[in-house]
PDB file of N, CA and C in Angstrom:
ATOM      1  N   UNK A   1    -125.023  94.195  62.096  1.00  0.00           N
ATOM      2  CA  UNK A   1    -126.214  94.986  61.871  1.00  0.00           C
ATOM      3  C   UNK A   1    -126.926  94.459  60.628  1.00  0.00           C
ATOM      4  N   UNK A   2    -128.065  94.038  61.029  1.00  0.00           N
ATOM      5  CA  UNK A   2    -129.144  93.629  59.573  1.00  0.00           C
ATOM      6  C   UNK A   2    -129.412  94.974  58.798  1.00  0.00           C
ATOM      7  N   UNK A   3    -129.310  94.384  57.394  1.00  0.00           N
ATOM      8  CA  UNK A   3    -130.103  95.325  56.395  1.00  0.00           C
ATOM      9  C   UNK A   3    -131.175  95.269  56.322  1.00  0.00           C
ATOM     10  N   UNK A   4    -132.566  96.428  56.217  1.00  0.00           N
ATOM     11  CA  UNK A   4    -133.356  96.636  55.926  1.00  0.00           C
ATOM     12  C   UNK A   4    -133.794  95.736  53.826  1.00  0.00           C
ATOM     13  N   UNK A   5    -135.282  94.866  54.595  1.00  0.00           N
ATOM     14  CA  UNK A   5    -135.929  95.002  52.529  1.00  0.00           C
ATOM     15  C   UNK A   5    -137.010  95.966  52.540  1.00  0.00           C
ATOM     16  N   UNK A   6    -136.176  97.499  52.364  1.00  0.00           N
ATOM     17  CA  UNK A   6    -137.175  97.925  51.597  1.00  0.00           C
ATOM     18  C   UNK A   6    -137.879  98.452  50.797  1.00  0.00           C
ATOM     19  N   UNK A   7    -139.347  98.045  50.504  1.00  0.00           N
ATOM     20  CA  UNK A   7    -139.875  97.575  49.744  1.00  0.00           C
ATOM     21  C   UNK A   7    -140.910  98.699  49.209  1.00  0.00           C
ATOM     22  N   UNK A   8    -140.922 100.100  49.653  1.00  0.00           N
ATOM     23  CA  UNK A   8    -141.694 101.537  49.491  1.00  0.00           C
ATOM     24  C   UNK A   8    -140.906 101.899  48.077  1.00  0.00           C
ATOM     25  N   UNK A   9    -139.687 101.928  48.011  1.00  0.00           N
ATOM     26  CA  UNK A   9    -139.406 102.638  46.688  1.00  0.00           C
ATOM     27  C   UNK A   9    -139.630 101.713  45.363  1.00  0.00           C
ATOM     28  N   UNK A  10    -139.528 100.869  45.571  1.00  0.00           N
ATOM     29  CA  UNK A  10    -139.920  99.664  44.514  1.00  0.00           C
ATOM     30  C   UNK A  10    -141.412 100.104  44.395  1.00  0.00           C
ATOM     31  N   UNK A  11    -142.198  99.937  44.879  1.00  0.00           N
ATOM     32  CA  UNK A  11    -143.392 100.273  44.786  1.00  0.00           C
ATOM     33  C   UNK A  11    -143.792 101.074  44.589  1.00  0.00           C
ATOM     34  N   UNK A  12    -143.213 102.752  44.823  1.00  0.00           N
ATOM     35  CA  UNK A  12    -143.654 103.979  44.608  1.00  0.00           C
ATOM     36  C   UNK A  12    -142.972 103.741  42.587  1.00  0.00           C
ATOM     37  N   UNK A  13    -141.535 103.840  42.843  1.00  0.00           N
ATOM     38  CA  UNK A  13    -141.551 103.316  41.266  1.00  0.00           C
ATOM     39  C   UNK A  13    -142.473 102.833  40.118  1.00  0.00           C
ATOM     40  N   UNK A  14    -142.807 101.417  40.824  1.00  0.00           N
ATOM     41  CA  UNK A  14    -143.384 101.143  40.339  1.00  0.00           C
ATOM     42  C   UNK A  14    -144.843 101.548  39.659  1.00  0.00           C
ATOM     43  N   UNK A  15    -145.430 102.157  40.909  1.00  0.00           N
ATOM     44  CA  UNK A  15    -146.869 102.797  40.682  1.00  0.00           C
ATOM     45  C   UNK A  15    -146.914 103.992  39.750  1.00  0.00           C
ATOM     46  N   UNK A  16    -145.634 104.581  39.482  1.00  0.00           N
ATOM     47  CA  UNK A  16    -145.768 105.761  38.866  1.00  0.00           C
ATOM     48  C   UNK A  16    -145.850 105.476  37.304  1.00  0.00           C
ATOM     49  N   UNK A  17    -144.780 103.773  37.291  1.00  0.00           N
ATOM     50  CA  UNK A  17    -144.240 103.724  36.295  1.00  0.00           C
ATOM     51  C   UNK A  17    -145.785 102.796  35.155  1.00  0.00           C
ATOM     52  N   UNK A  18    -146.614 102.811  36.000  1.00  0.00           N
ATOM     53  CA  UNK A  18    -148.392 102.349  35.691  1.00  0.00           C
ATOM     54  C   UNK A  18    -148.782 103.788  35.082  1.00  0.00           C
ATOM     55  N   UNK A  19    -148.486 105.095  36.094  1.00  0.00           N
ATOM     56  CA  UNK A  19    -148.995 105.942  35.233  1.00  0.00           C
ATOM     57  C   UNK A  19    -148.562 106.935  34.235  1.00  0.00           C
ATOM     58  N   UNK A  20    -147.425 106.963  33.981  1.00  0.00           N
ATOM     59  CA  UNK A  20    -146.639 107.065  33.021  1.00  0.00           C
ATOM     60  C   UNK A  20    -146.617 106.465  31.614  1.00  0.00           C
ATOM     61  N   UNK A  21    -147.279 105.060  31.673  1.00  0.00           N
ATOM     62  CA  UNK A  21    -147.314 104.092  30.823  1.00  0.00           C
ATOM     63  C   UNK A  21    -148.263 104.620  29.215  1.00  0.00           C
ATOM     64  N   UNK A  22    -149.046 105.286  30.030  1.00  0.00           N
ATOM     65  CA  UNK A  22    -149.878 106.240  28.521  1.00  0.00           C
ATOM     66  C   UNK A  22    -149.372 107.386  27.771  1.00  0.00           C
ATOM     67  N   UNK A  23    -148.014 107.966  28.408  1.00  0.00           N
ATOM     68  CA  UNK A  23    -146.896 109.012  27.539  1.00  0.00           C
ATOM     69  C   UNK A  23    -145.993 108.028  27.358  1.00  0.00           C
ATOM     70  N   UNK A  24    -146.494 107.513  25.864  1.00  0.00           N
ATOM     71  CA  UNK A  24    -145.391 106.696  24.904  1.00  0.00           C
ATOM     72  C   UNK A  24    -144.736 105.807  25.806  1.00  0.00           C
ATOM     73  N   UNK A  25    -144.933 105.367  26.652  1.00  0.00           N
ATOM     74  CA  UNK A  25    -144.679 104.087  27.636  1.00  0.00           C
ATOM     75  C   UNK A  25    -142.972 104.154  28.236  1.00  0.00           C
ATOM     76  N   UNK A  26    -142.935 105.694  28.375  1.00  0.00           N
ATOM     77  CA  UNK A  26    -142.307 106.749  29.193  1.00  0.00           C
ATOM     78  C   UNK A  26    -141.594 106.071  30.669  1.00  0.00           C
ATOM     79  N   UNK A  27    -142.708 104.816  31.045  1.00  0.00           N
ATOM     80  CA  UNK A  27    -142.723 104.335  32.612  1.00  0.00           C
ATOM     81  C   UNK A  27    -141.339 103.818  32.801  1.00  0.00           C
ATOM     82  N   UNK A  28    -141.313 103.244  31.321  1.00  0.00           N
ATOM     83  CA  UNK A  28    -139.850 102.048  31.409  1.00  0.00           C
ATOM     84  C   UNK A  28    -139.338 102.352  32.111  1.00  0.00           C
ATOM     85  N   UNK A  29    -138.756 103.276  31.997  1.00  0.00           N
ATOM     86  CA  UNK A  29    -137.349 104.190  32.585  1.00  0.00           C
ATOM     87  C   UNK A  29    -137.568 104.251  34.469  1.00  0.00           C
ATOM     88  N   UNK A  30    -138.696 103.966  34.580  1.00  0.00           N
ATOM     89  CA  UNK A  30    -139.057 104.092  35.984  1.00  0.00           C
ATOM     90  C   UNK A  30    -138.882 102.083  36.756  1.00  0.00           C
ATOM     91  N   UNK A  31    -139.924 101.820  35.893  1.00  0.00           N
ATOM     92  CA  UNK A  31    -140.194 100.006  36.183  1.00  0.00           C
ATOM     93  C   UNK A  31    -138.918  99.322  36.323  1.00  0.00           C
ATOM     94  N   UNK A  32    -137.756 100.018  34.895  1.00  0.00           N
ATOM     95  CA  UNK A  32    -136.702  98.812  35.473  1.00  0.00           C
ATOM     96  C   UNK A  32    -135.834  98.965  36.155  1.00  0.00           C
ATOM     97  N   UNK A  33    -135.219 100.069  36.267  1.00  0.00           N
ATOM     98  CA  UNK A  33    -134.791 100.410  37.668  1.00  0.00           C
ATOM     99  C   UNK A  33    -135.254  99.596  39.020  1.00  0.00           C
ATOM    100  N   UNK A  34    -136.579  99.448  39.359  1.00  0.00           N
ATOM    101  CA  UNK A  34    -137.347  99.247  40.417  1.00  0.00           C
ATOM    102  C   UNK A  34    -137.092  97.676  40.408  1.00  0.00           C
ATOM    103  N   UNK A  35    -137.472  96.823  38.838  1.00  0.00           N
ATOM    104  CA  UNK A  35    -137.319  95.448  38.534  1.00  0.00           C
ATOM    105  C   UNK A  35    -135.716  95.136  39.105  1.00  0.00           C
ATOM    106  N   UNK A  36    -134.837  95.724  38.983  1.00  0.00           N
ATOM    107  CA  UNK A  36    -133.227  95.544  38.835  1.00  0.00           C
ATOM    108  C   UNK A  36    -133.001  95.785  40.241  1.00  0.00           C
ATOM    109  N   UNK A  37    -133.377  96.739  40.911  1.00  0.00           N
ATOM    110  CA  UNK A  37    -133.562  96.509  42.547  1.00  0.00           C
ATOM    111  C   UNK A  37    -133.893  95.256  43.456  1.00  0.00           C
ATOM    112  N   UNK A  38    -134.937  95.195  43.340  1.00  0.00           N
ATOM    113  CA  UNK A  38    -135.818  94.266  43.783  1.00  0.00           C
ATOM    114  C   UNK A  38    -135.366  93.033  43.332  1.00  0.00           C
ATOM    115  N   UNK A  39    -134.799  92.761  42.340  1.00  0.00           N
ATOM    116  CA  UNK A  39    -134.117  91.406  41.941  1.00  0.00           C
ATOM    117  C   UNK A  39    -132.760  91.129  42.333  1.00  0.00           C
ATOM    118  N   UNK A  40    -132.022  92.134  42.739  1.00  0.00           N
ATOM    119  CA  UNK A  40    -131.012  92.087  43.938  1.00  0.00           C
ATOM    120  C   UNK A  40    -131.285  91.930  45.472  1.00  0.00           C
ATOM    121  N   UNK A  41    -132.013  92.359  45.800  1.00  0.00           N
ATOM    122  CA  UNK A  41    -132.582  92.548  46.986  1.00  0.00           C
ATOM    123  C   UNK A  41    -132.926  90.820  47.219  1.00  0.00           C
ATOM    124  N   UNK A  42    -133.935  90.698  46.089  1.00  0.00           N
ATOM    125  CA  UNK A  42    -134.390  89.000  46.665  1.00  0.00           C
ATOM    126  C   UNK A  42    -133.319  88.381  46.338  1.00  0.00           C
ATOM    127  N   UNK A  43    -131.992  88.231  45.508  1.00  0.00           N
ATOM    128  CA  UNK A  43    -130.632  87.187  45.243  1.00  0.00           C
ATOM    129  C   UNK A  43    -130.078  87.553  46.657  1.00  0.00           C
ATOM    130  N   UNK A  44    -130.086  88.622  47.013  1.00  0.00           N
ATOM    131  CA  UNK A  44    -128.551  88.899  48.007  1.00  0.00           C
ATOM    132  C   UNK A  44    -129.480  88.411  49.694  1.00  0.00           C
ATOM    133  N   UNK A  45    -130.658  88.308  49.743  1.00  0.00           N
ATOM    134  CA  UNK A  45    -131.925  87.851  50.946  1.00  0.00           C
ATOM    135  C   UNK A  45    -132.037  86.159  50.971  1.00  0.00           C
ATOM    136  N   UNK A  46    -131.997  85.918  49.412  1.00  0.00           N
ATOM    137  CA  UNK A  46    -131.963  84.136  48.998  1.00  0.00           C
ATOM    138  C   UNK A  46    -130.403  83.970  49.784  1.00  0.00           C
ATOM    139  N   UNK A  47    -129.061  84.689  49.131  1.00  0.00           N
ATOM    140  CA  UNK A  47    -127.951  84.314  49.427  1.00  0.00           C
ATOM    141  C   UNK A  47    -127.642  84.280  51.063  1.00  0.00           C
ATOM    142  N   UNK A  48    -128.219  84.871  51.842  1.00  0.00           N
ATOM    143  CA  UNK A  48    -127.887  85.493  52.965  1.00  0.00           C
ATOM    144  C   UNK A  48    -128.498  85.921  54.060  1.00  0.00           C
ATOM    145  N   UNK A  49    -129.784  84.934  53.963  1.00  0.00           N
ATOM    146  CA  UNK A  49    -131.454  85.411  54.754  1.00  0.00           C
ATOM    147  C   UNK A  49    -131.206  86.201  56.255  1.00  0.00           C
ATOM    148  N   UNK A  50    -129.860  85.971  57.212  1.00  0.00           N
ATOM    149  CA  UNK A  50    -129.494  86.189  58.201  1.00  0.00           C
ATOM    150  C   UNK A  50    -129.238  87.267  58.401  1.00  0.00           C
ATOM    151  N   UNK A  51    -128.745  88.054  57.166  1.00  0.00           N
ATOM    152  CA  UNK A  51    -127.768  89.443  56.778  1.00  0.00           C
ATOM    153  C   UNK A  51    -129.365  90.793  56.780  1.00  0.00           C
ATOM    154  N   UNK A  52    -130.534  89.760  56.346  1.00  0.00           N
ATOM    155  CA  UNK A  52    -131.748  91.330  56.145  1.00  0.00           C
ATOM    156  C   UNK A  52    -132.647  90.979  56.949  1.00  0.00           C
ATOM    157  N   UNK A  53    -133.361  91.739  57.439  1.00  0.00           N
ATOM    158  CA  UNK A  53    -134.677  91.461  58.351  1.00  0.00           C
ATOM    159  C   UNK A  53    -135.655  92.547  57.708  1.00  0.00           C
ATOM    160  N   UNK A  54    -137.065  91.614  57.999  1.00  0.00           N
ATOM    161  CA  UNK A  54    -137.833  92.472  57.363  1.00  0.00           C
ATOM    162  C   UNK A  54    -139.217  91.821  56.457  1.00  0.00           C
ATOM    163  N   UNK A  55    -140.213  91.779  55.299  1.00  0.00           N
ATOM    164  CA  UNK A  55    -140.796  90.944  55.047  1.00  0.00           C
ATOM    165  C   UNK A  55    -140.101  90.329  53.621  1.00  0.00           C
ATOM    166  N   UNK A  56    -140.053  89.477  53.357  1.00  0.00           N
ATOM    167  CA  UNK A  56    -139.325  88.833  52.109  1.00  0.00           C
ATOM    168  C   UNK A  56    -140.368  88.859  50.850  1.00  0.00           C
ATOM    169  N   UNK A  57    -141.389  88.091  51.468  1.00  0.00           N
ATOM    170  CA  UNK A  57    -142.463  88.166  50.555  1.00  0.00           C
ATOM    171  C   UNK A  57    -143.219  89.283  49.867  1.00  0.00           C
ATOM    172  N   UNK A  58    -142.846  90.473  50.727  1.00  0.00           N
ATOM    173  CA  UNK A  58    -143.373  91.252  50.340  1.00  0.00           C
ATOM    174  C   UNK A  58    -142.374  91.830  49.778  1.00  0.00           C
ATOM    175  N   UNK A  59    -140.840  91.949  49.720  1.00  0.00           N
ATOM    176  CA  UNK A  59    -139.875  91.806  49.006  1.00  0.00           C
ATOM    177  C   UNK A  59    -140.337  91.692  46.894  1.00  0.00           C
ATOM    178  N   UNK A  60    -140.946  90.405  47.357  1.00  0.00           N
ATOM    179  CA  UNK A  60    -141.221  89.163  46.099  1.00  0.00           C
ATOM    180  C   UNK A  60    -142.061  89.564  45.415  1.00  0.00           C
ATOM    181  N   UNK A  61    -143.010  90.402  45.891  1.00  0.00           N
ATOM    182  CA  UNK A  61    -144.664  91.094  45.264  1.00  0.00           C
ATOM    183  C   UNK A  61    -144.374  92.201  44.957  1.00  0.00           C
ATOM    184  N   UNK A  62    -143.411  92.826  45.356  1.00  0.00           N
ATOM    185  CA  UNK A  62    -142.876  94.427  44.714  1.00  0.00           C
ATOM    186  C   UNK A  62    -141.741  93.620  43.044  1.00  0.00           C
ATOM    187  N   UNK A  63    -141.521  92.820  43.581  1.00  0.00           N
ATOM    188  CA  UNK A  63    -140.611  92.468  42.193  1.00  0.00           C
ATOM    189  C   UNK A  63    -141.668  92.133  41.084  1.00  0.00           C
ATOM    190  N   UNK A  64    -142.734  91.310  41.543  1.00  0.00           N
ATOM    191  CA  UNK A  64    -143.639  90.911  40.744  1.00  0.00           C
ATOM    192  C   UNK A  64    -144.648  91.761  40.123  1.00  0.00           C
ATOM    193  N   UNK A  65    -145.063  93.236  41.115  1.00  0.00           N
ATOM    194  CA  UNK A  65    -145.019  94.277  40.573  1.00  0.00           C
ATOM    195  C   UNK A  65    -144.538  95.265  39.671  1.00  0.00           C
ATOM    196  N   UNK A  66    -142.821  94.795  39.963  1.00  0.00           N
ATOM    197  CA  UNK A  66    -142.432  95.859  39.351  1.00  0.00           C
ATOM    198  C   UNK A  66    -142.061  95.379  37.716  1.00  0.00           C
ATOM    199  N   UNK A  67    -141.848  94.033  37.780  1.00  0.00           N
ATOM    200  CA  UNK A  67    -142.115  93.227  36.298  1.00  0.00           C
ATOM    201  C   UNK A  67    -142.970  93.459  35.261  1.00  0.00           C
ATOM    202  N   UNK A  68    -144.529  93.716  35.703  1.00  0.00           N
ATOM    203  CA  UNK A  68    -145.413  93.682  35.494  1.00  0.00           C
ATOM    204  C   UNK A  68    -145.457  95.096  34.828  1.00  0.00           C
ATOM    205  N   UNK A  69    -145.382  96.356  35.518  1.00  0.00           N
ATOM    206  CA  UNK A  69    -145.108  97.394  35.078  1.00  0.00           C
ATOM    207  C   UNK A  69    -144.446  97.240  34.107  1.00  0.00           C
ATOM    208  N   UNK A  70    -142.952  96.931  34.131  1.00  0.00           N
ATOM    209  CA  UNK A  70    -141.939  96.578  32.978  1.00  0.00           C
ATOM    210  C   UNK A  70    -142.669  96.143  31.838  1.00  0.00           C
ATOM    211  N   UNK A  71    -143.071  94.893  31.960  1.00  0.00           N
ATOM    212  CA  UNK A  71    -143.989  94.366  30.323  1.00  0.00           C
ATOM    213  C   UNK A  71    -144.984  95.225  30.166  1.00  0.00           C
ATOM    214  N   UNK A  72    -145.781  95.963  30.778  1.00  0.00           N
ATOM    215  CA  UNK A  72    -146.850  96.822  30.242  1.00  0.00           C
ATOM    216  C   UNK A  72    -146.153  98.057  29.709  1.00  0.00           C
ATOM    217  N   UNK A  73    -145.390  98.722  30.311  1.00  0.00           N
ATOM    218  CA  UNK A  73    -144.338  99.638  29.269  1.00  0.00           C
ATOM    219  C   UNK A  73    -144.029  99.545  28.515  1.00  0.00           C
ATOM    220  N   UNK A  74    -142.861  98.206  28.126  1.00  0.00           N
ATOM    221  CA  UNK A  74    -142.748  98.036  27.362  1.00  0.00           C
ATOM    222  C   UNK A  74    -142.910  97.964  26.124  1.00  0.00           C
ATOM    223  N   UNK A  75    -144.412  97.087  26.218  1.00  0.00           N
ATOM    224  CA  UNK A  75    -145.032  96.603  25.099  1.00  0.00           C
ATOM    225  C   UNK A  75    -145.615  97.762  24.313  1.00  0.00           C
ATOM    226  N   UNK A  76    -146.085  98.578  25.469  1.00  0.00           N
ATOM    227  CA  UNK A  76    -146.507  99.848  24.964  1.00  0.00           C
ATOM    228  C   UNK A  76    -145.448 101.104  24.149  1.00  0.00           C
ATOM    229  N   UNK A  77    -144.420 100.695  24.671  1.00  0.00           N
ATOM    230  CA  UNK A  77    -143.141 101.854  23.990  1.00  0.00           C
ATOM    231  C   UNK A  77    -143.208 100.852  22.690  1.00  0.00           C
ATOM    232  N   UNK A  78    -143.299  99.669  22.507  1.00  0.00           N
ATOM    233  CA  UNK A  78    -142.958  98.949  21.361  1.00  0.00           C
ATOM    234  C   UNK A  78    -143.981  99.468  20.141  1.00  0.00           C
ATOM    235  N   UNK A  79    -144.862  99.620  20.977  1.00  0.00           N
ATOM    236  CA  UNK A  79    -146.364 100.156  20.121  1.00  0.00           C
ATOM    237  C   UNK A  79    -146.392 101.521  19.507  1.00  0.00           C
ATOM    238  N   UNK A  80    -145.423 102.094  20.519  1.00  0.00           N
ATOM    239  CA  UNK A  80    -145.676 103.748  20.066  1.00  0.00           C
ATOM    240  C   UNK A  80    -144.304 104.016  18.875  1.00  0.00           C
ATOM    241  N   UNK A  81    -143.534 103.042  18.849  1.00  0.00           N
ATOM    242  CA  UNK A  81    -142.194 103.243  18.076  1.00  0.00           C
ATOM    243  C   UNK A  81    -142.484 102.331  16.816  1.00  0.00           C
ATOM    244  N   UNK A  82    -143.273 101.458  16.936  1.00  0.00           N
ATOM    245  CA  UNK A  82    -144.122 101.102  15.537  1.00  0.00           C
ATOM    246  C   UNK A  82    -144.951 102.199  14.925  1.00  0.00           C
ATOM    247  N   UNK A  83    -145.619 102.758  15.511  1.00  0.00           N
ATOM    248  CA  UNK A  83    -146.616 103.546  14.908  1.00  0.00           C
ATOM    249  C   UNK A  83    -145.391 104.850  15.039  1.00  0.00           C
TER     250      UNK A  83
END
């Protein structure tokens, strides 16, 4: 039986973790979770392409999403714990 990539909770994560990002950059807690997913998902899909069915790439754009979130949090929690 193939595993499912998917790629809705990474993304819902992610999107929240965009709006979250303006309470003291609050999102983190959301983005890397989603980043740490999604970066298993594409190692264990690289390791084993036979084992998941489903879109990969779009796999790849939720990770790249959910990165993205990550550094904008981030930078922003970095900002709010300076000030």
């Amino acid at each position: 039986m193939k595993k499912q990539l998917n790629t809705t909770l990474i993304y819902v994560l992610s999107i929240i973790s965009f709006l979250c990002c303006c309470v003291a950059g609050l999102g983190t807690f959301l983005a890397l979770p989603a980043f740490i997913m999604a970066n298993n998902k594409v190692k264990d899909a690289t390791l084993n392409p036979d084992d998941y069915e489903g879109d990969f790439n779009a796999m790849k754009t939720a990770k790249t999403v959910a990165l993205i979130a990550l550094v904008i949090n981030g930078l922003y929690l970095l900002y709010n714990i300076y000030f």
